[in-house]
N, C-alpha and C. Protein backbone atom coordinates (compact mmCIF):
# COMPACT_ATOMS: atom_id res chain seq x y z
N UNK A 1 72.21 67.72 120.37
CA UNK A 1 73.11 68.80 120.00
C UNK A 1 74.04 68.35 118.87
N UNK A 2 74.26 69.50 117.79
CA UNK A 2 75.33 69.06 116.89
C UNK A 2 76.71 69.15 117.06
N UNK A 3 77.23 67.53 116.73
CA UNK A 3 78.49 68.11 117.06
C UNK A 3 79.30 68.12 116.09
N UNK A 4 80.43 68.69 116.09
CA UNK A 4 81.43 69.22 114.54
C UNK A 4 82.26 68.10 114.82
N UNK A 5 82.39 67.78 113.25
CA UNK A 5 83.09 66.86 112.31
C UNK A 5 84.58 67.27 112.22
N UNK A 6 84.95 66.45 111.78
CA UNK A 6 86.44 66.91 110.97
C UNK A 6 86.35 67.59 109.78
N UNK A 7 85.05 66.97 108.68
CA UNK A 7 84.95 67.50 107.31
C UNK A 7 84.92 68.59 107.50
N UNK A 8 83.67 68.90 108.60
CA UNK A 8 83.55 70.76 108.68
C UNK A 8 84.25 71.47 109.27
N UNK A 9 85.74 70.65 109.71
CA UNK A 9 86.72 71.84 109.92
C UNK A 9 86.79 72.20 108.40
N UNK A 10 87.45 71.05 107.71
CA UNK A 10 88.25 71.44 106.70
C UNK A 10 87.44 71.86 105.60
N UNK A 11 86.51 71.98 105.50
CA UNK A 11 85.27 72.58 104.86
C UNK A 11 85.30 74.23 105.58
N UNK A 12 85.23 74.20 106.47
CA UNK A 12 85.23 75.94 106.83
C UNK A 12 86.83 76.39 106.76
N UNK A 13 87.70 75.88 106.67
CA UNK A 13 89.01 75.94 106.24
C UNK A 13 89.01 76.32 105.00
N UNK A 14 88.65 75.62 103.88
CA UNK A 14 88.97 75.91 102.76
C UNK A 14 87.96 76.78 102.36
N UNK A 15 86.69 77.32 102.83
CA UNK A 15 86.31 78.19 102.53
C UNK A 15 86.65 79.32 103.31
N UNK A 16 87.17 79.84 104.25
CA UNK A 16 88.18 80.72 104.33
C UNK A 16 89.30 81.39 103.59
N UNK A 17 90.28 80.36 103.25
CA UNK A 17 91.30 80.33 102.36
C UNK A 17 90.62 81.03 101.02
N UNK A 18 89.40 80.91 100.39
CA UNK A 18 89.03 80.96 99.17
C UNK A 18 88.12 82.40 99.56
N UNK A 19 87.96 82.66 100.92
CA UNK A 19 87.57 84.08 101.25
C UNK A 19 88.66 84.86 101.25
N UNK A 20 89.83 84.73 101.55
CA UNK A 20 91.37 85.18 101.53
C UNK A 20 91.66 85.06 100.12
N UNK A 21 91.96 84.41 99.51
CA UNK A 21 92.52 84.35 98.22
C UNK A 21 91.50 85.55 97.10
N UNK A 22 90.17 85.47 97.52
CA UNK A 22 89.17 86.70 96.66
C UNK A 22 90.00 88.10 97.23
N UNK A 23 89.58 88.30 98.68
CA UNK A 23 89.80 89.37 99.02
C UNK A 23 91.50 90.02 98.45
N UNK A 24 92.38 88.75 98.62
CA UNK A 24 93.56 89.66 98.01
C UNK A 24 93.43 89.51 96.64
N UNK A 25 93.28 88.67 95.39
CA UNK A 25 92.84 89.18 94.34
C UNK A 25 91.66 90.35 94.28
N UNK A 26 90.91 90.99 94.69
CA UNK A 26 90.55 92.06 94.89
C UNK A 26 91.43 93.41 94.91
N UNK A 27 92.48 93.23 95.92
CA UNK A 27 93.29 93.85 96.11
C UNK A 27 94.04 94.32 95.22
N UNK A 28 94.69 92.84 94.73
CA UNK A 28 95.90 92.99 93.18
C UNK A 28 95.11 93.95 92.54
N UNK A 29 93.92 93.68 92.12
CA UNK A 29 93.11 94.38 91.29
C UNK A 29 92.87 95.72 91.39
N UNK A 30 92.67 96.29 92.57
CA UNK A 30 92.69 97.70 92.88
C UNK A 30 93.30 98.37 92.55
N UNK A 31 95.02 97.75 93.10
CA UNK A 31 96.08 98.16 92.76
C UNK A 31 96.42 98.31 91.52
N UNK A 32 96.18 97.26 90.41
CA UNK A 32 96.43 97.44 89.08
C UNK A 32 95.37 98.25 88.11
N UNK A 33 94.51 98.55 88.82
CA UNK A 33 93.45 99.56 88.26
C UNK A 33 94.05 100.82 88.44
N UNK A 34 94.60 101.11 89.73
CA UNK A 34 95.17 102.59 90.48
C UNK A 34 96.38 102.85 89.52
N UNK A 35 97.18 101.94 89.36
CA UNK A 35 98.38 101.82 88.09
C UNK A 35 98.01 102.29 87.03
N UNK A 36 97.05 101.55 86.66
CA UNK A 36 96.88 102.18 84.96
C UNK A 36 96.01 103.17 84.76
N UNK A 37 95.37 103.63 85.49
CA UNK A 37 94.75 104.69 85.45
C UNK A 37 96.01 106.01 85.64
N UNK A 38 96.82 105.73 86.60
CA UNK A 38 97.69 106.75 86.40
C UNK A 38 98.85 106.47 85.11
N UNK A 39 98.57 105.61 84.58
CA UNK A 39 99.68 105.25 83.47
C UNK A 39 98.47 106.05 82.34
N UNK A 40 97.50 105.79 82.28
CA UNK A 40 96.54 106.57 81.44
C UNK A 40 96.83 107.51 81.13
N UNK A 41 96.42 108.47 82.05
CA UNK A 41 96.58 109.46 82.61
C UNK A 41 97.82 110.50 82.19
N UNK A 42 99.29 110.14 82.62
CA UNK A 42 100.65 110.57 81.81
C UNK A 42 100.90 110.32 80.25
N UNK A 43 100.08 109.12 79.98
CA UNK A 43 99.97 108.86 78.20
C UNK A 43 99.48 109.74 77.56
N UNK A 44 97.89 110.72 78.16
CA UNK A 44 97.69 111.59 77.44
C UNK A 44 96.52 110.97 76.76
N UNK A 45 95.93 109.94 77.11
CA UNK A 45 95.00 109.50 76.63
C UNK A 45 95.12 107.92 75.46
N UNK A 46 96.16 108.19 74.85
CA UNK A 46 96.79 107.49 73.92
C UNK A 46 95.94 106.11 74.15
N UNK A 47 96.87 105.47 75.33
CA UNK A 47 96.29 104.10 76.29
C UNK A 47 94.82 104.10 76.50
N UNK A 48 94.65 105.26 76.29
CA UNK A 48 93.02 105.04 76.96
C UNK A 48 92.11 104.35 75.98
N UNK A 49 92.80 105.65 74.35
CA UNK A 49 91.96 105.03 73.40
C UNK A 49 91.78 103.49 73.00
N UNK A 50 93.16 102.78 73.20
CA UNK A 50 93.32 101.28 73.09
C UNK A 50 92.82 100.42 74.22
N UNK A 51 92.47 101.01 75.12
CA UNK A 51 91.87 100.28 76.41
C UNK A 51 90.37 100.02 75.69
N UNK A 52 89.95 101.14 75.34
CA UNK A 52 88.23 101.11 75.14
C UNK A 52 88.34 101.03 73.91
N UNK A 53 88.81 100.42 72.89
CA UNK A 53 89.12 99.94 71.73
C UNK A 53 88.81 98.46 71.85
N UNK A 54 89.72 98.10 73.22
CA UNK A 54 89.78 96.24 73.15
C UNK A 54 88.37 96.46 74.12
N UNK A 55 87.86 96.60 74.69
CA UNK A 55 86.97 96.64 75.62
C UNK A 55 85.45 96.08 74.68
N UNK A 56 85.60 96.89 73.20
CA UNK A 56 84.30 96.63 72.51
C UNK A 56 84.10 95.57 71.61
């Protein structure tokens, strides 16, 4: 039978942490998508054109 290490705590530790750290950068990201889309949006387009300006 296998038995667990110390490494593979801290091996499934830090890949946790780095499952946590994606998922809330994910998040930030949502959020700052939901932002500027409504910042878009009240500009009137203005922002938009310079969004898909730098985009190309």
């Amino acid at each position: 039978m296998y038995k667990k290490r110390k490494t593979d705590f801290i091996i499934n530790s830090i890949d946790n942490e780095n499952k946590v750290a994606a998922y809330a950068d994910g998040e930030l990201r949502n959020l700052a998508n939901f932002y500027l889309e409504r910042l878009l949006y009240l500009e009137g387009g203005t922002l938009n054109f310079l969004v898909k300006a730098a985009e190309k």
